[in-house]
C-alpha atoms as a PDB file:
ATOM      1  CA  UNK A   1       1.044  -5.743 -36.887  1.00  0.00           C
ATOM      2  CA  UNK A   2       2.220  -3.437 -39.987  1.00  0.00           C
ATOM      3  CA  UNK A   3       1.270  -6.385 -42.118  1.00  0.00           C
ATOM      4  CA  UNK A   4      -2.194  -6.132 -40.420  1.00  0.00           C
ATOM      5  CA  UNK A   5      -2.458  -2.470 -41.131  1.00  0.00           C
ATOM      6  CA  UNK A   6      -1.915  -2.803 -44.684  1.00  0.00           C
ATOM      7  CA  UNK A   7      -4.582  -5.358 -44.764  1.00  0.00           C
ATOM      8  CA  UNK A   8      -6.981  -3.455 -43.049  1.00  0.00           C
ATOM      9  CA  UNK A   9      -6.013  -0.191 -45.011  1.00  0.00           C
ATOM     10  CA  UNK A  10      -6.581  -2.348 -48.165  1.00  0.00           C
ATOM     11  CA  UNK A  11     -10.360  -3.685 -46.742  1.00  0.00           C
ATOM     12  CA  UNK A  12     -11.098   0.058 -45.954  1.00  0.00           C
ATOM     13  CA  UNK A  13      -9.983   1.220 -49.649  1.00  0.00           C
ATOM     14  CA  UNK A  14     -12.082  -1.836 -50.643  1.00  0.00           C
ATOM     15  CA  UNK A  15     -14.826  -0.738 -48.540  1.00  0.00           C
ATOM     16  CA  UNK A  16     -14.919   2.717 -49.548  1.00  0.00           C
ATOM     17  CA  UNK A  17     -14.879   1.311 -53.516  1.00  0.00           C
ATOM     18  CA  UNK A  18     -17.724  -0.577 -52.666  1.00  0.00           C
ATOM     19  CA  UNK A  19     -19.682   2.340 -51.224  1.00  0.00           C
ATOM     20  CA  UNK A  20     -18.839   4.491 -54.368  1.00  0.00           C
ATOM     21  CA  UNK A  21     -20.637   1.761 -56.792  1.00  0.00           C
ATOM     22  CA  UNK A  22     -22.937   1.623 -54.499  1.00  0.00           C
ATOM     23  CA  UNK A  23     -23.850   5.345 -54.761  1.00  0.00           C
ATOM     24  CA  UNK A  24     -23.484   5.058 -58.263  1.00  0.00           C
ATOM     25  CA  UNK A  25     -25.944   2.291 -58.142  1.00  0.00           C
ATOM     26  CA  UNK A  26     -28.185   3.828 -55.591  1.00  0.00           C
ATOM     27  CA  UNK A  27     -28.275   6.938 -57.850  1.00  0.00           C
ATOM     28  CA  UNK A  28     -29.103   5.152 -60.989  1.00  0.00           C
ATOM     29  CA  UNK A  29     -32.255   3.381 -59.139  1.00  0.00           C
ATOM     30  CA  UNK A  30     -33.434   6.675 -57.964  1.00  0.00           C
ATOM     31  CA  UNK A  31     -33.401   7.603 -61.908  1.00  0.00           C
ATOM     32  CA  UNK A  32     -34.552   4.018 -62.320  1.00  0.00           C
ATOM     33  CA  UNK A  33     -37.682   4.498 -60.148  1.00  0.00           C
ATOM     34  CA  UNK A  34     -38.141   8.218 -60.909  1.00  0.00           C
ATOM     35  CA  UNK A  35     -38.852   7.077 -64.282  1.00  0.00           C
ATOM     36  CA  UNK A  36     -40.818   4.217 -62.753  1.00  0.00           C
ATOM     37  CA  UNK A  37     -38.832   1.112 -64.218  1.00  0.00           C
ATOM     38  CA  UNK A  38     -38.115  -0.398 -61.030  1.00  0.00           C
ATOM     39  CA  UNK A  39     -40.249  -0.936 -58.258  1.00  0.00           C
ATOM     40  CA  UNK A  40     -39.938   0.274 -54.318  1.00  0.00           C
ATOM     41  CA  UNK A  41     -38.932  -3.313 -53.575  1.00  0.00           C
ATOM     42  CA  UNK A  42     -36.364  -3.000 -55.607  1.00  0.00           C
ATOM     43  CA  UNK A  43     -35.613   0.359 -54.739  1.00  0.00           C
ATOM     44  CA  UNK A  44     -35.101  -1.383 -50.928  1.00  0.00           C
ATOM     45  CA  UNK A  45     -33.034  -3.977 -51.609  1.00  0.00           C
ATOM     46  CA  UNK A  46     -30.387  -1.618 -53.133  1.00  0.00           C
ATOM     47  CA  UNK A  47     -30.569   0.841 -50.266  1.00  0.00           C
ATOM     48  CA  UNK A  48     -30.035  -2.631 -47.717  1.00  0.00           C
ATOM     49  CA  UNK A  49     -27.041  -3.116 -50.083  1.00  0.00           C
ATOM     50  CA  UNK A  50     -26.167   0.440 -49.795  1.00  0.00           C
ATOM     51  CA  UNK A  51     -26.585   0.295 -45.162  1.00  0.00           C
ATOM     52  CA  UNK A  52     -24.601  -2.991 -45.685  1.00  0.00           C
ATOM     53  CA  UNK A  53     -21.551  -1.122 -47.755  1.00  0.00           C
ATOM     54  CA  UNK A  54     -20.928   1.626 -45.379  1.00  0.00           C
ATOM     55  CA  UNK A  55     -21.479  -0.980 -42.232  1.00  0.00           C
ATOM     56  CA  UNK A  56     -18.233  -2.878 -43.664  1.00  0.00           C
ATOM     57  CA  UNK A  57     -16.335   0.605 -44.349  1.00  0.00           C
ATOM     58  CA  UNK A  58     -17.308   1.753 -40.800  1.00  0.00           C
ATOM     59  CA  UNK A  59     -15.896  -1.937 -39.701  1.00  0.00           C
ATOM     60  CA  UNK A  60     -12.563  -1.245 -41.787  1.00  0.00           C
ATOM     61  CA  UNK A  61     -12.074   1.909 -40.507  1.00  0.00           C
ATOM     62  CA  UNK A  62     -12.598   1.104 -36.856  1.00  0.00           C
ATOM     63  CA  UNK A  63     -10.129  -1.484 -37.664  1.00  0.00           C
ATOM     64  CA  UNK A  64      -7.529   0.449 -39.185  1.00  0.00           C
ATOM     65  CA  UNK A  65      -8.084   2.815 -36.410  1.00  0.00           C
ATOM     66  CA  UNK A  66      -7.332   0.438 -33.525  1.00  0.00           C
ATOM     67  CA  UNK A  67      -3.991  -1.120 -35.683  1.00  0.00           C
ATOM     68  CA  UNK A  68      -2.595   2.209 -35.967  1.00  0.00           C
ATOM     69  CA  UNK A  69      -3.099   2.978 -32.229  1.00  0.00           C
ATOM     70  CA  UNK A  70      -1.732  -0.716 -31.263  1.00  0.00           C
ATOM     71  CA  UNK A  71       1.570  -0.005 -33.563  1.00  0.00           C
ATOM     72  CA  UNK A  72       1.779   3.275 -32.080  1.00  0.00           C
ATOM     73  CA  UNK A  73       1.906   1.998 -29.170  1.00  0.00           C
ATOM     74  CA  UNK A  74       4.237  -1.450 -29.937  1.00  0.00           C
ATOM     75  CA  UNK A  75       6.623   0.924 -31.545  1.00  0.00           C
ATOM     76  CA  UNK A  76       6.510   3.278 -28.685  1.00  0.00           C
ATOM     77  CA  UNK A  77       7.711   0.364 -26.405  1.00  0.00           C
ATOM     78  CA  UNK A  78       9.929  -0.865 -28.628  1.00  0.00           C
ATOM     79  CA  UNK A  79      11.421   2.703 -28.628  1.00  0.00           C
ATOM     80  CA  UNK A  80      11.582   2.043 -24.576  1.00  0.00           C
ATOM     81  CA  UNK A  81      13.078  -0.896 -24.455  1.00  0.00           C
ATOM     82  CA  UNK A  82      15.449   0.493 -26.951  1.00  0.00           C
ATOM     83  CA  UNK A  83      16.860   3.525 -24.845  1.00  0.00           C
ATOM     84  CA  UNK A  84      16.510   0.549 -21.590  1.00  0.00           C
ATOM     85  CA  UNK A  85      19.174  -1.083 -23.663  1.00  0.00           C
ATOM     86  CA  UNK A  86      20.878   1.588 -24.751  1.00  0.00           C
ATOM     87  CA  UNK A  87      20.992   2.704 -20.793  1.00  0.00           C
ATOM     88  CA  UNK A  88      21.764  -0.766 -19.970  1.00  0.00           C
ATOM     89  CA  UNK A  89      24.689  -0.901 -22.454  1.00  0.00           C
ATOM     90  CA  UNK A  90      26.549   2.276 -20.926  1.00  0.00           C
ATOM     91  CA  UNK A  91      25.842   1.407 -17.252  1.00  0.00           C
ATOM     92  CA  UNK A  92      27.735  -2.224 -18.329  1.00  0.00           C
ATOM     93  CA  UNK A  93      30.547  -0.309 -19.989  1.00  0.00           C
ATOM     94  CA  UNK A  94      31.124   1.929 -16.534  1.00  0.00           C
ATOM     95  CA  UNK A  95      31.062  -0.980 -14.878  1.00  0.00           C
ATOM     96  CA  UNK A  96      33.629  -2.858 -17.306  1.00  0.00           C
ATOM     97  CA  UNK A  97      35.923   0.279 -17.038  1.00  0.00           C
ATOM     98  CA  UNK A  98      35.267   0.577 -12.881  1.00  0.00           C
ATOM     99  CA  UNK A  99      36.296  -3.678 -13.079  1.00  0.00           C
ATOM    100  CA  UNK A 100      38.915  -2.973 -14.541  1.00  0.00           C
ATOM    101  CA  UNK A 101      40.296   0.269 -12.548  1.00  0.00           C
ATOM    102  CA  UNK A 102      39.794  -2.107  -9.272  1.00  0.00           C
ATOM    103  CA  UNK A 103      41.791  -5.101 -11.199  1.00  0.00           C
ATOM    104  CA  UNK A 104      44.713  -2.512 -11.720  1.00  0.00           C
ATOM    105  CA  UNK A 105      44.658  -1.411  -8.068  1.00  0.00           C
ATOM    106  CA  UNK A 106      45.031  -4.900  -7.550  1.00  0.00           C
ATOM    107  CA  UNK A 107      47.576  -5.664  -9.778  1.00  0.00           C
ATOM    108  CA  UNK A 108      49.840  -2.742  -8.468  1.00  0.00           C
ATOM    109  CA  UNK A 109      49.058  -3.582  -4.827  1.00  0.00           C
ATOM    110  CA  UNK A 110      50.534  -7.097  -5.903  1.00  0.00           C
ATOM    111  CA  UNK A 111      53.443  -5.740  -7.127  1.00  0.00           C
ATOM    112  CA  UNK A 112      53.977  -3.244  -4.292  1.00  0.00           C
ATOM    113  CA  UNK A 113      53.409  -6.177  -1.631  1.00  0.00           C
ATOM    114  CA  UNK A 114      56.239  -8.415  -3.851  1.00  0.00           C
ATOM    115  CA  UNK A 115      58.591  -5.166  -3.880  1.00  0.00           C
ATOM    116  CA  UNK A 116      57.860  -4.919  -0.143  1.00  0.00           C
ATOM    117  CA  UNK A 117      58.383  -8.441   0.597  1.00  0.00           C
ATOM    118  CA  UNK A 118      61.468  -8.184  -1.562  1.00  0.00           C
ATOM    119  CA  UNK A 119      63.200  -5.746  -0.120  1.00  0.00           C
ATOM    120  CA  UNK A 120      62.479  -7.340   3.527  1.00  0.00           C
ATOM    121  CA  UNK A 121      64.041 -10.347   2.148  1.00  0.00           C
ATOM    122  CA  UNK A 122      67.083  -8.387   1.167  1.00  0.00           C
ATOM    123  CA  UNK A 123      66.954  -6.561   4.503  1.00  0.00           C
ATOM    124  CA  UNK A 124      67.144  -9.825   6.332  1.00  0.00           C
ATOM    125  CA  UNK A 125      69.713 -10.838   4.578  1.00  0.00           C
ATOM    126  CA  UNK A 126      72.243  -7.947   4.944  1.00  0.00           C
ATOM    127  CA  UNK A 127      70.945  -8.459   8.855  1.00  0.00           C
ATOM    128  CA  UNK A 128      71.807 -11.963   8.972  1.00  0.00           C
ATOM    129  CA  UNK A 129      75.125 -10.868   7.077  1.00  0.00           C
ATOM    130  CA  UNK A 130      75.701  -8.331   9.569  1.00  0.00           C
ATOM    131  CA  UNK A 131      74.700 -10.899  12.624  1.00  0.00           C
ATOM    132  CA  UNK A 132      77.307 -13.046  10.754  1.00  0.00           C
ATOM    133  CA  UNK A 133      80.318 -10.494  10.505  1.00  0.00           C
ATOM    134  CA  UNK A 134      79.576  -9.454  14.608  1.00  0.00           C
ATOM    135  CA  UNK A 135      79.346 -13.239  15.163  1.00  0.00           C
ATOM    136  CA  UNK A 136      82.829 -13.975  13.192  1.00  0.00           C
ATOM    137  CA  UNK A 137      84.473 -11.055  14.957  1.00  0.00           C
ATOM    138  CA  UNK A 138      83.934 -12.416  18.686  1.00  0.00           C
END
């Protein structure tokens, strides 16, 4: 689209050149026929060359017109679908650090439920030890 712009700045710039010679030209036929060396005919043609110019530099301008309004508004959504991302990108990262908050919890109730489980291991045993010593004593 830029590339497009640049090409259509370039047809206006050669548009508007055009119209200048034009003018030039259309200003030395008035002389021309003021001093009667060229006829009305003539005199026609070059302003038809002349309607022609500033048709094409009205064409180029329309069209550098609507290429800066679509960039504006291609690099207005790419500026949306930049701050999307950029939204996207910290909403992922709270929910890497909120994964990763629950997969501690996890991790510590693991270890909390193996203390537990340890420590009713080693209360069963000291109970079956105790069972043992009442057992041996009758």
């Amino acid at each position: 689209l830029e590339a497009k712009l640049v090409e259509d700045g370039q047809a206006e710039r050669t548009a508007q050149q055009q119209m200048e010679e034009i003018d030039r030209k259309a200003e030395e036929v008035a002389d021309r026929v003021a001093r009667g060396e060229i006829s009305e005919e003539e005199a026609a043609s070059i302003e038809e060359q002349l309607l022609r110019a500033q048709a094409r530099r009205l064409v180029a301008q329309e069209s550098t017109r609507q290429d800066a309004e679509e960039l504006a508004r291609v690099e207005a959504a790419a500026q949306e679908v930049a701050q999307r991302a950029e939204e996207a990108s910290r909403e992922q990262e709270r929910l890497r650090q909120e994964l990763a908050a629950v997969q501690e919890q996890v991790r510590e109730a693991e270890v909390q439920r193996e203390e537990e489980a340890k420590k009713r291991e080693e209360a069963d045993a000291r109970f079956n030890q105790l069972v043992q010593r009442i057992q041996a004593k009758v």
